[in-house]
N, C-alpha and C. Protein backbone atom coordinates (compact mmCIF):
# COMPACT_ATOMS: atom_id res chain seq x y z
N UNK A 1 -5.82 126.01 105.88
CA UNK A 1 -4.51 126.16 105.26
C UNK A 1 -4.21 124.92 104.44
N UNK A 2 -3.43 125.15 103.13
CA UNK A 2 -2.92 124.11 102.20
C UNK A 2 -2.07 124.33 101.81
N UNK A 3 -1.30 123.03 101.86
CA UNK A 3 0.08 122.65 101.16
C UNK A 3 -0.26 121.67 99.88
N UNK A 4 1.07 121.81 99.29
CA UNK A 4 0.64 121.05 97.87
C UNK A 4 2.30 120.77 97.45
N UNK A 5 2.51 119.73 96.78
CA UNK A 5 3.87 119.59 96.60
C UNK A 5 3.78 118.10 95.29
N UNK A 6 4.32 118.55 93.94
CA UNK A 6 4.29 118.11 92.99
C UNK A 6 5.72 117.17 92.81
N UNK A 7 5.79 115.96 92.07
CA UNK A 7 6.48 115.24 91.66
C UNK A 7 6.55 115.20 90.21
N UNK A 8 7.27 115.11 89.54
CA UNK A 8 6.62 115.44 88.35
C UNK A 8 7.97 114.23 86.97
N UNK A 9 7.46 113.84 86.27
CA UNK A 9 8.69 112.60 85.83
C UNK A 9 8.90 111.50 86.48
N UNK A 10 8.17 110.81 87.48
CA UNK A 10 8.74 109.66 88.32
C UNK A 10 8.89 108.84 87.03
N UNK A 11 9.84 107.68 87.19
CA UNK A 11 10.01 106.61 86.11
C UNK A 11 9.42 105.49 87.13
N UNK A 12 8.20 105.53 87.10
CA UNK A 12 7.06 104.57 87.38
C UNK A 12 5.62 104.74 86.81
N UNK A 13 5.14 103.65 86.42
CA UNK A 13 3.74 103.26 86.04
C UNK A 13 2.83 103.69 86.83
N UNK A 14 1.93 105.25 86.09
CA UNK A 14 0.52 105.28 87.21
C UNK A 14 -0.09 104.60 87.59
N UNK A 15 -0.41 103.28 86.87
CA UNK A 15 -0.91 102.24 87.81
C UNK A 15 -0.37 101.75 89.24
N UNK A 16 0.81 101.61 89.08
CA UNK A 16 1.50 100.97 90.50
C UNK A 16 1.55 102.11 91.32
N UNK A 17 1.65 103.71 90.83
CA UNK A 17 1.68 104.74 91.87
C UNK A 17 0.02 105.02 93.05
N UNK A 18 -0.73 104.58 91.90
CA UNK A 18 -1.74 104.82 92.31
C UNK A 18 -2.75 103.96 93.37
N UNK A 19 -1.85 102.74 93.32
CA UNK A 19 -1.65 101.67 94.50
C UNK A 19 -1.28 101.95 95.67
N UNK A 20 -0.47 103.04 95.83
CA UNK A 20 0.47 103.15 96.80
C UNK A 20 -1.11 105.01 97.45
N UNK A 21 -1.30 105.21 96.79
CA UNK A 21 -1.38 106.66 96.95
C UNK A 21 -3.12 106.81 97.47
N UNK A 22 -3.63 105.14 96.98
CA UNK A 22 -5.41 105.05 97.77
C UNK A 22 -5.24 104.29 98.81
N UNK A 23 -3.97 104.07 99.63
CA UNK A 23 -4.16 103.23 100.83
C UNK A 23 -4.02 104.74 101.71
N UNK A 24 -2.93 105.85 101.49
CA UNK A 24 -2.80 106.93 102.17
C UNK A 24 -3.92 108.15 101.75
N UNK A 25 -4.55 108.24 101.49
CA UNK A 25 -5.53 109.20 100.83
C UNK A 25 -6.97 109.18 102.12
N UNK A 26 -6.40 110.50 102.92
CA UNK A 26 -7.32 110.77 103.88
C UNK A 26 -6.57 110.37 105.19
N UNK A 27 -5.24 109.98 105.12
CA UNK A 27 -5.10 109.77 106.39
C UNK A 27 -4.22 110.61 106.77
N UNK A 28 -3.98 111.16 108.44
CA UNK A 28 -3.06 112.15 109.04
C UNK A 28 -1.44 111.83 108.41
N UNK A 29 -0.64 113.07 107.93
CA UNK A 29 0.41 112.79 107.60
C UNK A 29 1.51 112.12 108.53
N UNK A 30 1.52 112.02 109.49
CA UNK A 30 2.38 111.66 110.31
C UNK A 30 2.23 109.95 110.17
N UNK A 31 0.63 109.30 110.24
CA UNK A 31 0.35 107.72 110.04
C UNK A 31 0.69 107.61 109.05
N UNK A 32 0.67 108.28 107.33
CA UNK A 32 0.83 107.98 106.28
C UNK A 32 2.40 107.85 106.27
N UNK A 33 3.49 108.59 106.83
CA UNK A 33 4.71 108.60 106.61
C UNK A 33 4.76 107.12 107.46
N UNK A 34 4.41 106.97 108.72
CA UNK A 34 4.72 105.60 109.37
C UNK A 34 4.59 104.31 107.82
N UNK A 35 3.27 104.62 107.35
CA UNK A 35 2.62 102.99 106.53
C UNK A 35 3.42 103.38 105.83
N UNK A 36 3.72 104.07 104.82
CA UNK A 36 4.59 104.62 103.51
C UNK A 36 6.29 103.84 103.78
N UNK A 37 6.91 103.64 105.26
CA UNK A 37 8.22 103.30 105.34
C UNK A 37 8.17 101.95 105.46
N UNK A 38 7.40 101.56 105.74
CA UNK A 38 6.86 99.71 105.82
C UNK A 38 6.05 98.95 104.63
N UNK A 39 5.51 100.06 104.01
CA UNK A 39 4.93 98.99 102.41
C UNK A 39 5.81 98.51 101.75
N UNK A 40 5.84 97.21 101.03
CA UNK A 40 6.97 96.17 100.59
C UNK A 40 6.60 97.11 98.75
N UNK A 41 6.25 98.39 98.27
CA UNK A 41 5.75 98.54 97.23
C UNK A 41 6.90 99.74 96.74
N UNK A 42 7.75 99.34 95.70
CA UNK A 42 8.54 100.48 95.16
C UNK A 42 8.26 101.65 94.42
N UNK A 43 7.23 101.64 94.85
CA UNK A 43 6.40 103.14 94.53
C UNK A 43 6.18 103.59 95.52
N UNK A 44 6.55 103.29 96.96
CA UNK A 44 6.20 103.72 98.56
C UNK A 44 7.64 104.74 98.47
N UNK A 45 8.42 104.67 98.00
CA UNK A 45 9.80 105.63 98.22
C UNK A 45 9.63 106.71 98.00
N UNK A 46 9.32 106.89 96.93
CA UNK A 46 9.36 108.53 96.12
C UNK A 46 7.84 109.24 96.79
N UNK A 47 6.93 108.40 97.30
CA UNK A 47 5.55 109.19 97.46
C UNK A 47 6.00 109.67 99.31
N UNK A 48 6.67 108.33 99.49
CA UNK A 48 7.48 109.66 101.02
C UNK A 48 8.32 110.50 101.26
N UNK A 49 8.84 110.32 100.11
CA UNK A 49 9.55 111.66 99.71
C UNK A 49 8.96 112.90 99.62
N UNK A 50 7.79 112.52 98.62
CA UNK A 50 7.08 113.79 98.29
C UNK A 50 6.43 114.42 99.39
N UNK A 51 6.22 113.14 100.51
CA UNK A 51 5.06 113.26 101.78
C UNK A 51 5.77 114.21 102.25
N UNK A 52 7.36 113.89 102.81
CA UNK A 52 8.24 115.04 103.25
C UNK A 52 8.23 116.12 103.06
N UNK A 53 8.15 116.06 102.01
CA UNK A 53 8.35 117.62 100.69
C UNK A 53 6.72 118.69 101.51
N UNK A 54 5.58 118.23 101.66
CA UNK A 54 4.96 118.67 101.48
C UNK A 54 4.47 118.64 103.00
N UNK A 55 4.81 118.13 103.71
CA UNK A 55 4.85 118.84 105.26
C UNK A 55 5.70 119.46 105.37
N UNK A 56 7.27 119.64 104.98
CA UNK A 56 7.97 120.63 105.00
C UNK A 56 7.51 122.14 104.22
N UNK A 57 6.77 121.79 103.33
CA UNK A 57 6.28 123.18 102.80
C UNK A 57 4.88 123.78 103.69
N UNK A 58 4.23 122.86 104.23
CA UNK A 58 3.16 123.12 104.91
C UNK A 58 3.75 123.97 106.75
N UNK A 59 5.07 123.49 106.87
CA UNK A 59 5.82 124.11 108.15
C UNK A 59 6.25 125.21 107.36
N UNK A 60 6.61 125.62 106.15
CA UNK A 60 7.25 127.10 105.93
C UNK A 60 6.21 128.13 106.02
N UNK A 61 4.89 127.49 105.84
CA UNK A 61 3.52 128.24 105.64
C UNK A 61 3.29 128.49 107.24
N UNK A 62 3.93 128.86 108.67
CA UNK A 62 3.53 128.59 109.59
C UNK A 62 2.37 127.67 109.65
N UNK A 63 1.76 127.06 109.20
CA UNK A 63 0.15 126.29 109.46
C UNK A 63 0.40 125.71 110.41
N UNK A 64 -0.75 125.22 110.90
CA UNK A 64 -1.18 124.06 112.06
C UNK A 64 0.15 122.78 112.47
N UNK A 65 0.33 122.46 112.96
CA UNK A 65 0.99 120.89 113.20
C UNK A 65 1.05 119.89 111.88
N UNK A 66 2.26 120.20 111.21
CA UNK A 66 2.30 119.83 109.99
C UNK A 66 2.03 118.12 109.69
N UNK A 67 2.45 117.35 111.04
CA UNK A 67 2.23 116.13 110.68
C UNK A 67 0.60 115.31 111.40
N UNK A 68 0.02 116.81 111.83
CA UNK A 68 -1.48 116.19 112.09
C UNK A 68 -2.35 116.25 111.15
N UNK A 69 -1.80 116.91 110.07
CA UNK A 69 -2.65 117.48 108.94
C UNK A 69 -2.88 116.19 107.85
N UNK A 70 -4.10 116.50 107.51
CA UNK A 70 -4.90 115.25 106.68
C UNK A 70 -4.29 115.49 105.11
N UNK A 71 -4.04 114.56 104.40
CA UNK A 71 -3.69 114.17 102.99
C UNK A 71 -5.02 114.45 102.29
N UNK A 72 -5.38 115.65 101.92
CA UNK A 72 -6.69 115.65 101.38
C UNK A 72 -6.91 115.01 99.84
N UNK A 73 -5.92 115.55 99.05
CA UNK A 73 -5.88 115.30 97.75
C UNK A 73 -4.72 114.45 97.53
N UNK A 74 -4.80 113.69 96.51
CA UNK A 74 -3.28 112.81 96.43
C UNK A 74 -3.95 112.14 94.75
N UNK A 75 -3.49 112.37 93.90
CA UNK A 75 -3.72 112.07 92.89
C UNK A 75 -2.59 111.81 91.93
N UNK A 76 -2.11 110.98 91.00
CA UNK A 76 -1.46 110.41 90.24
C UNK A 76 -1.75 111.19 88.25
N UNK A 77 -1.24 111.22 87.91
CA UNK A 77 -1.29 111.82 86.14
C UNK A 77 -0.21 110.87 85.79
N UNK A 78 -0.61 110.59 84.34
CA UNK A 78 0.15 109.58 83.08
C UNK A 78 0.86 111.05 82.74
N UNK A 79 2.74 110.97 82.77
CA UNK A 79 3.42 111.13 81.81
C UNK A 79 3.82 110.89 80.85
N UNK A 80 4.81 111.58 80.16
CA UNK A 80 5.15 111.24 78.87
C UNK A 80 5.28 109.77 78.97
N UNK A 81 5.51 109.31 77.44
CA UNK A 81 6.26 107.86 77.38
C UNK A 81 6.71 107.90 76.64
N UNK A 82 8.49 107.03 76.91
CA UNK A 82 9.23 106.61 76.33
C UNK A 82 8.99 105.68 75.66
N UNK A 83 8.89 105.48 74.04
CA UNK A 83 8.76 103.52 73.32
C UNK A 83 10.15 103.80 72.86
N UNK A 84 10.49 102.36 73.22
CA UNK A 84 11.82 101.76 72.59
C UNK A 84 11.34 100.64 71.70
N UNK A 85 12.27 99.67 71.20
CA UNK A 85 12.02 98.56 70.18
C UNK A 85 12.55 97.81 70.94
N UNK A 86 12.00 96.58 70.99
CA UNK A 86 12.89 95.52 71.22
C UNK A 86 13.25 94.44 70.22
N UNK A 87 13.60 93.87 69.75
CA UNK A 87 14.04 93.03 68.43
C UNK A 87 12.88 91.57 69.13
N UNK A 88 12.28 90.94 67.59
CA UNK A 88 12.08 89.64 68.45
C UNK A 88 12.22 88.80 66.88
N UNK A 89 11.91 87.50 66.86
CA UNK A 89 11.88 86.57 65.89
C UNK A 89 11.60 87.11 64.42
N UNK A 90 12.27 86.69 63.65
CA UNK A 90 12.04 86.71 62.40
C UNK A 90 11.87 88.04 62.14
N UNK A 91 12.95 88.87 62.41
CA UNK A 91 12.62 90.49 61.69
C UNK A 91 11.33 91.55 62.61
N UNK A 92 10.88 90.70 62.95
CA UNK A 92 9.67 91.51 64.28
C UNK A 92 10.05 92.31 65.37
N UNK A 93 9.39 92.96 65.37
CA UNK A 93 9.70 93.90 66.68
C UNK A 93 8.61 94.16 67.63
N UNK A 94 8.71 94.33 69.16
CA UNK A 94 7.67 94.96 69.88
C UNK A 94 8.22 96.01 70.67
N UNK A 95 6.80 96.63 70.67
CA UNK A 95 7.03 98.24 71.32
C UNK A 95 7.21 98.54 72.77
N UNK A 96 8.25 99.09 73.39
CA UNK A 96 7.94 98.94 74.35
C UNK A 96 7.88 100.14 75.37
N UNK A 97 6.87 100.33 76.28
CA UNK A 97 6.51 101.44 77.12
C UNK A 97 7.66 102.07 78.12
N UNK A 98 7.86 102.92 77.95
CA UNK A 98 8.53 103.41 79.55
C UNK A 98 7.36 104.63 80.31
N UNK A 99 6.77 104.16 80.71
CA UNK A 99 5.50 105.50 81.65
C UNK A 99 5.90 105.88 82.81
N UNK A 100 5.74 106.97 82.40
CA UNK A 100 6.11 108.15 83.69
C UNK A 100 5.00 108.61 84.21
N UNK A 101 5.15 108.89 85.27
CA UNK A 101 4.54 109.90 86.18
C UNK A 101 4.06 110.85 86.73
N UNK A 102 3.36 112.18 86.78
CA UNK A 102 3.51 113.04 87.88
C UNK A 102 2.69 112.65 89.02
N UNK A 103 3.12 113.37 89.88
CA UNK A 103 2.91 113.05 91.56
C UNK A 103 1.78 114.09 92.08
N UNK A 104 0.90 114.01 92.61
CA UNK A 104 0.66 115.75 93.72
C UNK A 104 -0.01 115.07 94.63
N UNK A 105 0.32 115.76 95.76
CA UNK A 105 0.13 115.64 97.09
C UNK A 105 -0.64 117.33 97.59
N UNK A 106 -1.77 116.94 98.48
CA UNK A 106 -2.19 118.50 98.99
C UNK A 106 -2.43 118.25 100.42
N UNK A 107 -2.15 118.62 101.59
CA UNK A 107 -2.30 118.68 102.89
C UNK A 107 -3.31 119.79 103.73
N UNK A 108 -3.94 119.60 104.40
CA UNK A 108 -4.96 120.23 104.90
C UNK A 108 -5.18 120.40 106.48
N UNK A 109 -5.44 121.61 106.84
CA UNK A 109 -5.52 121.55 108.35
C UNK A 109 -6.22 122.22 108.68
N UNK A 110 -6.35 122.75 110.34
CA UNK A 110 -7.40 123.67 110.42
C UNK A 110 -7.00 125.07 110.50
């Protein structure tokens, strides 16, 4: 049985999400929600959110023991981006990024 539960727009950098998302990748959801509330990393919020999201959908599926179930897939995608301008010296300008996110999470049991 699989659950799957998408994030999709975070206003965070796939890089920093994807920090957060190879320390939990393979481990039982129940340990991942424990490490996920204690990482000092502001990309740990929204991915336990999603963790929520997706043992709660994995309990609507009757399946197995939703928080023994392994994080099989957990993968990060580059969203859109926002460029703004910022003004700098002498008439110059630099570009600047806003990168977004999507999220997915897939849960697995027996």
């Amino acid at each position: 049985m699989e659950a799957k539960a998408v994030l999709k727009y975070a206003k965070m950098t796939p890089r920093k999400v994807r920090r957060v998302m190879d320390l939990i990748r393979g481990k039982r959801a129940g340990d991942a929600l424990i490490s996920l509330r204690f990482m000092p990393y502001r990309a740990a919020r929204p991915v336990e959110k999603l963790l929520k999201s997706v043992i709660s959908n994995a309990e609507q599926k009757k399946s197995a023991d939703a928080a023994m179930m392994i994080i099989s897939r957990a993968f990060v995608d580059v969203g859109p981006v926002a460029k703004r301008v910022e003004p700098r010296a002498q008439g110059r300008a630099n570009i600047i990024r806003k990168r977004t996110s999507h999220i997915t999470l897939y849960l697995t049991g027996d």
